[in-house]
N, C-alpha and C. Protein backbone atom coordinates (compact mmCIF):
# COMPACT_ATOMS: atom_id res chain seq x y z
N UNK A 1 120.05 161.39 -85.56
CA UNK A 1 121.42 160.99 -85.78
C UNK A 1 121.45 159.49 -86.03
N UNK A 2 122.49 159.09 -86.87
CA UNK A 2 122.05 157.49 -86.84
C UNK A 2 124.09 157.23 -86.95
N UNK A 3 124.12 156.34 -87.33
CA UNK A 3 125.88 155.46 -87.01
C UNK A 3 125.71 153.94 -87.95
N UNK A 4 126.34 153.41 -87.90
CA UNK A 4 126.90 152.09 -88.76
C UNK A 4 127.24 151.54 -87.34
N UNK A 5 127.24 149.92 -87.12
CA UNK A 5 127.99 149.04 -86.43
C UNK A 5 128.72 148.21 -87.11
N UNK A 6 129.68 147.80 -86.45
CA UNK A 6 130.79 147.20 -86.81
C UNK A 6 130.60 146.35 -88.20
N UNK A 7 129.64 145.66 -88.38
CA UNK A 7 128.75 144.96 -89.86
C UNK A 7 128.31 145.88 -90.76
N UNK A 8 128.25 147.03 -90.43
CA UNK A 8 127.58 147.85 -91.33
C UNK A 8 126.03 148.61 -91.69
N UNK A 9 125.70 147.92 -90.46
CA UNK A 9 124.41 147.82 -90.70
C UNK A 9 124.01 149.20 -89.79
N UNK A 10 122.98 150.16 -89.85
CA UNK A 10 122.29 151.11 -89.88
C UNK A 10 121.90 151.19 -88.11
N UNK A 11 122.07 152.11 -87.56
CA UNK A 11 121.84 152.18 -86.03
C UNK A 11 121.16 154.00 -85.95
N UNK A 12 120.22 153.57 -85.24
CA UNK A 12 119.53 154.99 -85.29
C UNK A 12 118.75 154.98 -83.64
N UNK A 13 119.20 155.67 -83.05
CA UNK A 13 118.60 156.03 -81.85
C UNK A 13 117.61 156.74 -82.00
N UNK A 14 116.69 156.77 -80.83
CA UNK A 14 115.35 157.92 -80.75
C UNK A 14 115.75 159.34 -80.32
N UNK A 15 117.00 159.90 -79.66
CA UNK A 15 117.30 160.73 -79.27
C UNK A 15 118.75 160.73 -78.49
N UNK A 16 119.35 161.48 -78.74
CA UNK A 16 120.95 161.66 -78.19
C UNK A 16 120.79 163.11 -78.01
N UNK A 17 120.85 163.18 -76.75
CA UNK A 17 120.87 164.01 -75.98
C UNK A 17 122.71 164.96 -75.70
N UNK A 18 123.09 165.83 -76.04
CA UNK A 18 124.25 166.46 -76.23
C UNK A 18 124.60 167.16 -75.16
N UNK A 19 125.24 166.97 -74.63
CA UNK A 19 125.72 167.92 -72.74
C UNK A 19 127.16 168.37 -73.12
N UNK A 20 127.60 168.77 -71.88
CA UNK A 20 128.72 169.32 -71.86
C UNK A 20 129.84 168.17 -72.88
N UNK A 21 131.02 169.33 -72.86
CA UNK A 21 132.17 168.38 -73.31
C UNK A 21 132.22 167.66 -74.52
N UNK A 22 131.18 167.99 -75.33
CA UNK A 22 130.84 167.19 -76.51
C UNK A 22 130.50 165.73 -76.34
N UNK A 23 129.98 165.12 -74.92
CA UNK A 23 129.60 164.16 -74.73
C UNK A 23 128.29 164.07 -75.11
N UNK A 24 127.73 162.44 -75.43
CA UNK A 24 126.07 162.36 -75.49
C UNK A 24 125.23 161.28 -74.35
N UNK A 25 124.03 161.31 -74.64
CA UNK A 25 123.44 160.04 -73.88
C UNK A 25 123.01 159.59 -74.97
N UNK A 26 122.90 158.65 -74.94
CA UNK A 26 121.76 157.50 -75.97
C UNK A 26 120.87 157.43 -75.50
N UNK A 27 119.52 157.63 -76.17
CA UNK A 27 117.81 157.25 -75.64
C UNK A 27 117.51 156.83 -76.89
N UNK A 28 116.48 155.27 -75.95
CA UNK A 28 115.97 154.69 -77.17
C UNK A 28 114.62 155.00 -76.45
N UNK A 29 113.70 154.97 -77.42
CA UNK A 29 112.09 154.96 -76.84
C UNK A 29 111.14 153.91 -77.92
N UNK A 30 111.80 153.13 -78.13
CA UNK A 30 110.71 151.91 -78.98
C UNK A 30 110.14 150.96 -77.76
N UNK A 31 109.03 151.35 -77.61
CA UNK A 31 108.79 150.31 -76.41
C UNK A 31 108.07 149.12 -76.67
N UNK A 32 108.31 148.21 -76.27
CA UNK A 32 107.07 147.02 -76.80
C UNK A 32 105.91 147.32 -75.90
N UNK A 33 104.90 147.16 -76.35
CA UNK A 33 103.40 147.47 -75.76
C UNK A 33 102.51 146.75 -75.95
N UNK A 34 102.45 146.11 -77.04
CA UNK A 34 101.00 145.18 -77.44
C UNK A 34 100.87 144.15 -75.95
N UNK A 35 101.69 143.51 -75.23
CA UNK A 35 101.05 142.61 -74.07
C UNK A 35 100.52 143.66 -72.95
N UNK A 36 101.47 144.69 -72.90
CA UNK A 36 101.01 145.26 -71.69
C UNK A 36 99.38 146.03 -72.06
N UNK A 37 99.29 146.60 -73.44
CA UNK A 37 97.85 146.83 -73.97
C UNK A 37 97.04 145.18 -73.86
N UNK A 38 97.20 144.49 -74.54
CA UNK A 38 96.45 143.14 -74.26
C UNK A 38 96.35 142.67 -72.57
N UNK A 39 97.09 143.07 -71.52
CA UNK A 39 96.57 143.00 -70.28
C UNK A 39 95.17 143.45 -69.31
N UNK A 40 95.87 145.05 -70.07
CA UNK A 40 94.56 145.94 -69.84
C UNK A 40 93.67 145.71 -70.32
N UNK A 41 93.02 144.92 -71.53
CA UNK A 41 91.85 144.36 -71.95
C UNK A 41 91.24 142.93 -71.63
N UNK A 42 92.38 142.81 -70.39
CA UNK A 42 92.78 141.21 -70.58
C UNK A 42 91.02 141.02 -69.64
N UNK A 43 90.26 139.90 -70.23
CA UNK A 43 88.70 139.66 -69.48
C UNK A 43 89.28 138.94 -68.03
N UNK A 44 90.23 138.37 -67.51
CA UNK A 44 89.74 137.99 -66.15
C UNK A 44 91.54 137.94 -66.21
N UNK A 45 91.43 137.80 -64.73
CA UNK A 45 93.28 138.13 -63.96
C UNK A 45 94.13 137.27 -63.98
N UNK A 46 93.63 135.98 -64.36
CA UNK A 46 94.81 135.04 -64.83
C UNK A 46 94.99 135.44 -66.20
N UNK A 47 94.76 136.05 -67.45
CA UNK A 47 94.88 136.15 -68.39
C UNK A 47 95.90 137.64 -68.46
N UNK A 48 95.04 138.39 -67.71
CA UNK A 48 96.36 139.83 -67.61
C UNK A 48 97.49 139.64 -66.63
N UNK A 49 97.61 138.26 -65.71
CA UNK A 49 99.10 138.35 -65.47
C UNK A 49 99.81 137.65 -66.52
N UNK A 50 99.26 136.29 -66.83
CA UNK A 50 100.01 136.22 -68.13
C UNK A 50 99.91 136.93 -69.22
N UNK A 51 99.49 138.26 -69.39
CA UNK A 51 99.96 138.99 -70.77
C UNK A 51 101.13 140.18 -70.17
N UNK A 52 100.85 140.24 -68.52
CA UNK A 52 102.40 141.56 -68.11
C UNK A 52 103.48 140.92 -68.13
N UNK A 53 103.75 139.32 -67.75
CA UNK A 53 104.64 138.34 -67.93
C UNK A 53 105.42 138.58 -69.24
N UNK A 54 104.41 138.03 -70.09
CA UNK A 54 104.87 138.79 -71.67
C UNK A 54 105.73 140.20 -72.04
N UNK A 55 104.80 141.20 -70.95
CA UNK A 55 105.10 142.67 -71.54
C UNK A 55 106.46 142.51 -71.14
N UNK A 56 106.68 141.30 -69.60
CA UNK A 56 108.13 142.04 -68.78
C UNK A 56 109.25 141.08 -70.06
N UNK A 57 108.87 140.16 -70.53
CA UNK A 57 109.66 139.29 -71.49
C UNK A 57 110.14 140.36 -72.67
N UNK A 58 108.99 140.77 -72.63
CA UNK A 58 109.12 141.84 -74.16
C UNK A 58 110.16 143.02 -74.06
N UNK A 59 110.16 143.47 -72.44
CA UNK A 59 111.06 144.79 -72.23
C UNK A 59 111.91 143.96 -72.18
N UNK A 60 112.34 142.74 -71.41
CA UNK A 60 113.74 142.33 -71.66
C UNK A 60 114.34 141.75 -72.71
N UNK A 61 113.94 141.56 -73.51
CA UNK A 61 114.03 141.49 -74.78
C UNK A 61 114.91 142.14 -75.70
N UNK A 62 114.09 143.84 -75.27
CA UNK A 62 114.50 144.94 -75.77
C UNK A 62 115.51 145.31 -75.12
N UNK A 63 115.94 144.98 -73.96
CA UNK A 63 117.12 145.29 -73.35
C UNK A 63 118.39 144.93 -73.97
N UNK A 64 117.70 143.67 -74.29
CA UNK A 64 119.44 142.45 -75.18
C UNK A 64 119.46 143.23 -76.16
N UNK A 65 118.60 143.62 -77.18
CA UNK A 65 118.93 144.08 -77.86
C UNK A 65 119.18 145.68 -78.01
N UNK A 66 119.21 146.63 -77.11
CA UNK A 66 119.70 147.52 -76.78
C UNK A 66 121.21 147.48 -77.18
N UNK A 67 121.54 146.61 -75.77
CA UNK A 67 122.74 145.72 -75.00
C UNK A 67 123.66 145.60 -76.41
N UNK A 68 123.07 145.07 -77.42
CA UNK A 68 123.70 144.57 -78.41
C UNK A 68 124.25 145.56 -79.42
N UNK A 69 123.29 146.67 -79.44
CA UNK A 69 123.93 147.34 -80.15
C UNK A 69 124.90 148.22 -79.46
N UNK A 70 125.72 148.46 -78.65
CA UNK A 70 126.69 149.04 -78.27
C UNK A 70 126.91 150.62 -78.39
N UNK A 71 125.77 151.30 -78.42
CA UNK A 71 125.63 152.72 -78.55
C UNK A 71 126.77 153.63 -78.19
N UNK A 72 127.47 153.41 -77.09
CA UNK A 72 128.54 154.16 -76.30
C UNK A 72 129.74 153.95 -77.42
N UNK A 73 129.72 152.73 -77.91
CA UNK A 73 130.95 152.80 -78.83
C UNK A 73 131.20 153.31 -79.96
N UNK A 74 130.04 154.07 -80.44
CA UNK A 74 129.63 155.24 -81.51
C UNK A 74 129.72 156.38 -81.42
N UNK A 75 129.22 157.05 -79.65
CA UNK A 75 129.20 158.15 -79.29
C UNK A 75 130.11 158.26 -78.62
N UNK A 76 130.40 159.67 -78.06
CA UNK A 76 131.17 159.68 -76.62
C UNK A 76 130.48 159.74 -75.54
N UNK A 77 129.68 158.44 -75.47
CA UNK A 77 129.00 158.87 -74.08
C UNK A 77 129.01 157.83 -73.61
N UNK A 78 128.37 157.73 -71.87
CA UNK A 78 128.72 156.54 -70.81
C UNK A 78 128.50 155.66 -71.71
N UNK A 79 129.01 154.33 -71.04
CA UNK A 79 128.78 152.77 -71.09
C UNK A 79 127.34 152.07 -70.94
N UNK A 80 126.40 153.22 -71.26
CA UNK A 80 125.21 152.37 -70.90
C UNK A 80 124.23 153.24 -72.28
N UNK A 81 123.14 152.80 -72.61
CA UNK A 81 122.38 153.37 -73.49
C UNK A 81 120.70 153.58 -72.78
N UNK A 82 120.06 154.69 -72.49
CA UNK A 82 118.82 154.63 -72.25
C UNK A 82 117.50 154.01 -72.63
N UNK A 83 117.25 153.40 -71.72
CA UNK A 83 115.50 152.36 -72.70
C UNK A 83 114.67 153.51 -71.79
N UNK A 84 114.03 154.44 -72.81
CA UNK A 84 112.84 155.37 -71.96
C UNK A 84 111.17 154.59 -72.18
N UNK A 85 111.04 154.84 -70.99
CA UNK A 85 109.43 154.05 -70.95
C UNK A 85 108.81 155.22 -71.11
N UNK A 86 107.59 155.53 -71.57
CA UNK A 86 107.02 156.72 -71.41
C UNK A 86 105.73 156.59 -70.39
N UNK A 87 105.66 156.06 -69.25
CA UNK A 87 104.59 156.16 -68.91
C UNK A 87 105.25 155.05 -67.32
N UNK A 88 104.95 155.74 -66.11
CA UNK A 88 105.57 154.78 -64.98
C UNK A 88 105.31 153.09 -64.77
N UNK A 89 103.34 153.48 -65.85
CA UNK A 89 103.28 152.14 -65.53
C UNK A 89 103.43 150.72 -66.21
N UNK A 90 103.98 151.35 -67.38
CA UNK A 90 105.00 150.31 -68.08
C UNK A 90 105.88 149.55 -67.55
N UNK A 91 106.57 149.97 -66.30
CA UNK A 91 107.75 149.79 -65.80
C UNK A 91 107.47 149.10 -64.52
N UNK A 92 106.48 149.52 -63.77
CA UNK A 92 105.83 148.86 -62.54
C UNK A 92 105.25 147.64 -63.02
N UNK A 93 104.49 147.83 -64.36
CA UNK A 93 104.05 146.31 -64.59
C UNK A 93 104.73 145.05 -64.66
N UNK A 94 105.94 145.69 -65.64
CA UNK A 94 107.05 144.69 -65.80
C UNK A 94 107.75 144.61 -64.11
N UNK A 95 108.00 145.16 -63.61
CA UNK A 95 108.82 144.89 -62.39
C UNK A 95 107.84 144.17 -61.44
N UNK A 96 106.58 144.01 -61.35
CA UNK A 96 105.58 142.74 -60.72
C UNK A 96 106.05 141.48 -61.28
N UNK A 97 105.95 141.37 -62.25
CA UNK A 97 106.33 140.51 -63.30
C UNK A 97 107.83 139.83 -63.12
N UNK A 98 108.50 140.80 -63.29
CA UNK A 98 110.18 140.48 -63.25
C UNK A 98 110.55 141.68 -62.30
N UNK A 99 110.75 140.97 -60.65
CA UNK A 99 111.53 142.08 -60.35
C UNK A 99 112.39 142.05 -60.37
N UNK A 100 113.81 141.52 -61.40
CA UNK A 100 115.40 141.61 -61.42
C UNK A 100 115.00 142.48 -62.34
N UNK A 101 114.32 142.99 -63.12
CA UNK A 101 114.49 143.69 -64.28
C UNK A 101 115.38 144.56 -64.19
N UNK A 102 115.40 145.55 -63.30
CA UNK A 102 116.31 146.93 -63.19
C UNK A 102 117.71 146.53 -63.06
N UNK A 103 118.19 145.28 -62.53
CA UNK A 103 119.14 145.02 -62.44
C UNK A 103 119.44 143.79 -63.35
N UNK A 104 118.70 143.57 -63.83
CA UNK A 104 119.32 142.45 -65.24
C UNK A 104 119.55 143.84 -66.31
N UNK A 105 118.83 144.94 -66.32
CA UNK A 105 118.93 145.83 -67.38
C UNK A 105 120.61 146.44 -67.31
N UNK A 106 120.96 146.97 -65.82
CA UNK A 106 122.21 147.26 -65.59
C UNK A 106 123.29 146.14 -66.28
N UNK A 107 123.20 145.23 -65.49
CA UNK A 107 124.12 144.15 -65.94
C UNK A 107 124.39 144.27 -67.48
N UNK A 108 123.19 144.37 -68.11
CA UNK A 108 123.47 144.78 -69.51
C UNK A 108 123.77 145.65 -70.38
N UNK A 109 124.02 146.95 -69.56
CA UNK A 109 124.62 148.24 -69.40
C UNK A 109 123.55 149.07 -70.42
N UNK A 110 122.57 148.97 -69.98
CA UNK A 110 121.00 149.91 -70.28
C UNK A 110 120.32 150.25 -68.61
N UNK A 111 119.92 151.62 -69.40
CA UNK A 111 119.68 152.24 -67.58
C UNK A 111 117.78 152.20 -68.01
N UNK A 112 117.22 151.81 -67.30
CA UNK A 112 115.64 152.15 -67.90
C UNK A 112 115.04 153.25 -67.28
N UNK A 113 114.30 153.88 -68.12
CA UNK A 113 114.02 155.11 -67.44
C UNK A 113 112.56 155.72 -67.95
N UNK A 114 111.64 156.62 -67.10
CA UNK A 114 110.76 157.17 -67.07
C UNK A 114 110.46 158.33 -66.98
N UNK A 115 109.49 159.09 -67.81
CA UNK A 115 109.43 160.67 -67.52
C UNK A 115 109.90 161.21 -66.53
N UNK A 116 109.45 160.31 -64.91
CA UNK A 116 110.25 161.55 -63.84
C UNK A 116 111.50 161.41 -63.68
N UNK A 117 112.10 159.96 -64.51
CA UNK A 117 113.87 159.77 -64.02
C UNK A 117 114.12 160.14 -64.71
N UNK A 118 113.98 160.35 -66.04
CA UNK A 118 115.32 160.74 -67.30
C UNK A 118 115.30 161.70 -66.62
N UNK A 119 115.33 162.88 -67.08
CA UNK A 119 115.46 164.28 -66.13
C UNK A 119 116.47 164.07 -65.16
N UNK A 120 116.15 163.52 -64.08
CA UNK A 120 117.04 163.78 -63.06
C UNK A 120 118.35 162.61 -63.88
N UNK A 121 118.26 161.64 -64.16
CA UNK A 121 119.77 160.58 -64.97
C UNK A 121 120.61 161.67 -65.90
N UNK A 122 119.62 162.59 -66.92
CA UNK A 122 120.34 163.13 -67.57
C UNK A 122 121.39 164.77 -66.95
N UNK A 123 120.96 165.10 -65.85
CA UNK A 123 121.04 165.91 -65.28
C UNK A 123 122.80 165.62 -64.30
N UNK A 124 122.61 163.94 -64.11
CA UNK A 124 123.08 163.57 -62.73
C UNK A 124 124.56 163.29 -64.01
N UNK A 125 124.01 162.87 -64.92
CA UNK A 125 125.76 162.51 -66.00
C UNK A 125 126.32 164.07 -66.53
N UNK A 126 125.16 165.05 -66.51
CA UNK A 126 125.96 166.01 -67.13
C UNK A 126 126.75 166.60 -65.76
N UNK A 127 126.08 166.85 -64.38
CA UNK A 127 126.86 167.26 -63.44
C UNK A 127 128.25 166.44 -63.13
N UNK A 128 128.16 164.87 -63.55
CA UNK A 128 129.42 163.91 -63.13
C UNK A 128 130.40 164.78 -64.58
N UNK A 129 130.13 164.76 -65.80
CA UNK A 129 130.61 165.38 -66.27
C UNK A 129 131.42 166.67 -66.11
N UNK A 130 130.47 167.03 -65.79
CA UNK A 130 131.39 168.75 -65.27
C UNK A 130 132.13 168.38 -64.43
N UNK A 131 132.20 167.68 -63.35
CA UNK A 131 132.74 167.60 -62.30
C UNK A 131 134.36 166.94 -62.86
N UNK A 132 134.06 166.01 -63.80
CA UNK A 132 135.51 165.68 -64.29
C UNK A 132 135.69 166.42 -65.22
N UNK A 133 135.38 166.92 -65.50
CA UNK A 133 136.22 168.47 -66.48
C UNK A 133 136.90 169.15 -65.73
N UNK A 134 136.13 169.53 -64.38
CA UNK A 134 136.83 170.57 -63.63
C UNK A 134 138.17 169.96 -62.55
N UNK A 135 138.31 168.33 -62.59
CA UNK A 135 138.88 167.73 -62.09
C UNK A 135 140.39 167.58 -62.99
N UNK A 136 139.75 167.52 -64.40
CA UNK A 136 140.81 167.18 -65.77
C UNK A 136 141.48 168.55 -65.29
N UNK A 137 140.84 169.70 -65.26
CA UNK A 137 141.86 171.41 -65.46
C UNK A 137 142.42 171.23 -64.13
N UNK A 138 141.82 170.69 -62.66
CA UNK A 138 142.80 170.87 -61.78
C UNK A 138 144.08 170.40 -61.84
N UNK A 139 143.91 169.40 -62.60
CA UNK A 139 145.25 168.01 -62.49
C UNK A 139 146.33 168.91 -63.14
N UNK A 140 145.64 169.65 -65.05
CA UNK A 140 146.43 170.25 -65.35
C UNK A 140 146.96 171.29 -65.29
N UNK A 141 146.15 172.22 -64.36
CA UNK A 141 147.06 173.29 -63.69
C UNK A 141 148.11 172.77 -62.75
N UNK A 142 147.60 172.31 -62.10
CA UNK A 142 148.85 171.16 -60.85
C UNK A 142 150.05 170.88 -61.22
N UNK A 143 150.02 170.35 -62.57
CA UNK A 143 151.06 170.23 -63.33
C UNK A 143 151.87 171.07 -64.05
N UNK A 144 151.13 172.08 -64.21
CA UNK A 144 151.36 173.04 -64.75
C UNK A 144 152.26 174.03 -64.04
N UNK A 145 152.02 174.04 -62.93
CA UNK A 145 152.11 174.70 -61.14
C UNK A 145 153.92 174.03 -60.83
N UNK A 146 153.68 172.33 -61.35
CA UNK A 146 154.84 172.08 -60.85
C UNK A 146 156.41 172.34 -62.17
N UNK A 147 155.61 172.21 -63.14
CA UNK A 147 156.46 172.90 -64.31
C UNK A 147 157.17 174.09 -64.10
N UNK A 148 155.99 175.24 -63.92
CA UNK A 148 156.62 176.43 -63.46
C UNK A 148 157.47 176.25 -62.43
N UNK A 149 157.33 175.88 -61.27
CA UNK A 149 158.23 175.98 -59.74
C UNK A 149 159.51 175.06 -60.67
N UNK A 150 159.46 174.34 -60.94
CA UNK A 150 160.49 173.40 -61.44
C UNK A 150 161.83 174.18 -62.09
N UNK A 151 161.29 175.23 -63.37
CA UNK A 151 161.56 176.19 -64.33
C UNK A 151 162.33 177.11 -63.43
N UNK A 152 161.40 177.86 -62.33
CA UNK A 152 161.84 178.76 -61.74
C UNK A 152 163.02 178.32 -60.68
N UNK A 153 163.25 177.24 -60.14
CA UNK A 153 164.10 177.32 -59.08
C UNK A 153 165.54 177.32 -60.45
N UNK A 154 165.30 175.85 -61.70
CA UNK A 154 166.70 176.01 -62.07
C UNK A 154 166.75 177.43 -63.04
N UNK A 155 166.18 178.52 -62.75
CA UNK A 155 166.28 179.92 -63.16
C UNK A 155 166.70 180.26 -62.01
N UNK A 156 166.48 180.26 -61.03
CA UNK A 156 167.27 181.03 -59.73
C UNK A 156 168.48 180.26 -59.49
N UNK A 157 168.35 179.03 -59.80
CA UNK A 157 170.15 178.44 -59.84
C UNK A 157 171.32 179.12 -60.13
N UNK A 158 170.66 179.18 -61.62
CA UNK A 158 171.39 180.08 -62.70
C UNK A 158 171.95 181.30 -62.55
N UNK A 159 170.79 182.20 -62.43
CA UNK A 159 170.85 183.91 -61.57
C UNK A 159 171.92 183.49 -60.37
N UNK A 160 171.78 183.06 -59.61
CA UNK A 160 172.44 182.52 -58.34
C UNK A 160 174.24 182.40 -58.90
N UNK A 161 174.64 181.39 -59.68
CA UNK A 161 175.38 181.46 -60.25
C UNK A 161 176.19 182.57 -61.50
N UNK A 162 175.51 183.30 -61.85
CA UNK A 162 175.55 184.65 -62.55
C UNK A 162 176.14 185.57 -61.42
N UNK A 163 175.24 185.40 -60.63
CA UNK A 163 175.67 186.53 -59.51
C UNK A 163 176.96 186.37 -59.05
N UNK A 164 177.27 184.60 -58.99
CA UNK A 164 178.80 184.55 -58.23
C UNK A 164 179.63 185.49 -59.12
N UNK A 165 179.65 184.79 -60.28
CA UNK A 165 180.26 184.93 -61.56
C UNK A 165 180.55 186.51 -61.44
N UNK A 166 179.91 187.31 -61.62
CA UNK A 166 179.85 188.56 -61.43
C UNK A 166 180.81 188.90 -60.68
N UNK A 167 180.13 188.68 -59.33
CA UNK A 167 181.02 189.29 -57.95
C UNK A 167 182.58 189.03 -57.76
N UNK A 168 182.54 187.13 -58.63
CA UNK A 168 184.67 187.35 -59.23
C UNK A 168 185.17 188.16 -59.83
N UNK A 169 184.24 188.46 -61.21
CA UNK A 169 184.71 189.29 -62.26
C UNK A 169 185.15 190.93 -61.26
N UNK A 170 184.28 191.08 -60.80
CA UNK A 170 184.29 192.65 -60.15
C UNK A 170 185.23 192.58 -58.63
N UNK A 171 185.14 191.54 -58.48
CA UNK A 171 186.57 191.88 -57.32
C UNK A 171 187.97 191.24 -57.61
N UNK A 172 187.90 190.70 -59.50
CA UNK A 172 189.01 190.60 -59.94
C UNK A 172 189.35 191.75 -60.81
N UNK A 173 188.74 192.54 -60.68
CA UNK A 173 188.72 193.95 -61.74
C UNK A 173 189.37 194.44 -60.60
């Protein structure tokens, strides 16, 4: 699926995920990798913390620009857009590195996520979902509930008044 932003310019997610209600999630999965690969090769340990430093620069990076493109305002879905890591230790590296990450990512209304979390994130918006669906039909039966009672008493007013009406007519007969 892809969308236009406000400039015009071409927006294409890695996956939008479709749940109840005709709502979506946004998942992006472009991950930057070359530092966190250049770590793992890195010849001695001052050289691979400064290349996870990098990797955590690089995911936040990708966050702003997540951030920037405004995914939710395309779809109907939450206020936040998914950055999927594919692998936990993408995410542990960077969080040695930068541990505000998870919460500089929020602030920027991107949720980051990993094989074992998407699952349960995507799971946890479609149940909040349902839950206000089934919240939306209570309200409007409720209302619905008070329409009727409303209807019905000035119908028994009425009848009520019919009946007087009646009972003159027939004991003026």
């Amino acid at each position: 699926s892809s969308t236009r932003d406000d400039a015009g310019d071409l927006l294409r997610p890695d996956l939008v995920v479709h749940l109840s209600d005709d709502r979506d999630v946004v998942v992006d999965a472009k991950v930057p990798l070359s530092a966190f690969l250049d770590a793992a090769g890195a010849a001695d340990d001052a050289t691979a913390r400064l290349m996870m430093a990098r990797h955590a620069n690089a995911v936040v990076q990708h966050v702003d620009r997540l951030s920037s493109k405004e995914y939710w305002r395309r779809y109907d879905s939450p206020e936040f857009v998914v950055l999927f890591l594919p692998a936990e230790a993408f995410l542990s590296s960077a969080l040695e590195a930068r541990p505000d990450l998870l919460e500089y990512a929020f602030s920027r209304d991107v949720v980051i996520a990993t094989p074992t979390t998407l699952l349960a994130l995507l799971r946890t918006v479609a149940h909040t979902w349902r839950q206000e669906s089934v919240t939306r039909n209570v309200r409007e039966v409720q209302q619905l509930a008070r329409d009727l009672h409303t209807r019905l008493a000035t119908l028994g007013t009425h009848l009520g008044k019919l009946g007087s009406a009646l009972d003159s007519a027939v004991g003026s007969y």
